[in-house]
Protein backbone atom coordinates (compact mmCIF):
# COMPACT_ATOMS: atom_id res chain seq x y z
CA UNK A 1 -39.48 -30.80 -3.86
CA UNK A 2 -37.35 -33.89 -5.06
CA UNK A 3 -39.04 -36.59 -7.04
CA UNK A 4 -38.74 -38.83 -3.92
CA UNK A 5 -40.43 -36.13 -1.34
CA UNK A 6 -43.26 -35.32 -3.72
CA UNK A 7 -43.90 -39.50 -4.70
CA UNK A 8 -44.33 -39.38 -0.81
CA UNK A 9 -46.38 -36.79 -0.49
CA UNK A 10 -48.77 -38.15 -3.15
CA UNK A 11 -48.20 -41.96 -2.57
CA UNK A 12 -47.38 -42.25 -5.93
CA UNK A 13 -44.15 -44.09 -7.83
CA UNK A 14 -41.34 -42.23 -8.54
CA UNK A 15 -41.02 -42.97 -12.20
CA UNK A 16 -44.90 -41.43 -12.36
CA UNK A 17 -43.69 -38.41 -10.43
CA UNK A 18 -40.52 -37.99 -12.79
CA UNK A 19 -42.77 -38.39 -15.81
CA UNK A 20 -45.43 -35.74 -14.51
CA UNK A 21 -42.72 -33.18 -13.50
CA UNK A 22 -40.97 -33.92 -16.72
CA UNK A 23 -44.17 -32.69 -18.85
CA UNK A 24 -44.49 -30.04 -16.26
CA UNK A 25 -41.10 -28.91 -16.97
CA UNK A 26 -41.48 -29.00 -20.63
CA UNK A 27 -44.45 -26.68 -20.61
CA UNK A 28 -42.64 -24.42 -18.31
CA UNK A 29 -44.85 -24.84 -15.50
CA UNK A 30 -41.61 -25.94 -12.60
CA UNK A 31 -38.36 -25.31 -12.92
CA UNK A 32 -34.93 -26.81 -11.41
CA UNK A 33 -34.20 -24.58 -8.22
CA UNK A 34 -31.37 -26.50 -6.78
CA UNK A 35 -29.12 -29.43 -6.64
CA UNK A 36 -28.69 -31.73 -3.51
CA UNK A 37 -26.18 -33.70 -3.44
CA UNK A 38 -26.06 -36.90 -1.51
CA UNK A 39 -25.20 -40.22 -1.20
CA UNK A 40 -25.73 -41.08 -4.63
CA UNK A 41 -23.38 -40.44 -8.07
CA UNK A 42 -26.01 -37.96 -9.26
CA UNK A 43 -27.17 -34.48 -7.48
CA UNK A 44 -31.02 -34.62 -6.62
CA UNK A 45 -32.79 -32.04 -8.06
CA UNK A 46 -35.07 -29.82 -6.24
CA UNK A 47 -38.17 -28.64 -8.54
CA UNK A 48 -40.34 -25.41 -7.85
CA UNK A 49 -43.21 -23.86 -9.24
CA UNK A 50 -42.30 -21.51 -12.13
């Protein structure tokens, strides 16, 4: 999931979200799976349970 679809999912911010999945990351617990790109100058990323 993106950081927007799971901040939906939970009803939560997006900056919370980022932060969680950023810890999550670091201890190897999700990893990056793909990039979306869209309408914005970034690609979203889409996260996945390691």
């Amino acid at each position: 999931m993106t950081f927007d679809q799971l901040a939906r999912a939970l009803s939560a911010s997006h900056s919370g979200v980022e932060h969680a999945v950023q810890e999550l990351h670091q201890d190897r617990r999700v990893l990056p799976c793909s990039k979306e790109r869209g309408g914005s100058f970034r690609p979203t990323i889409v996260w996945g349970i390691a």
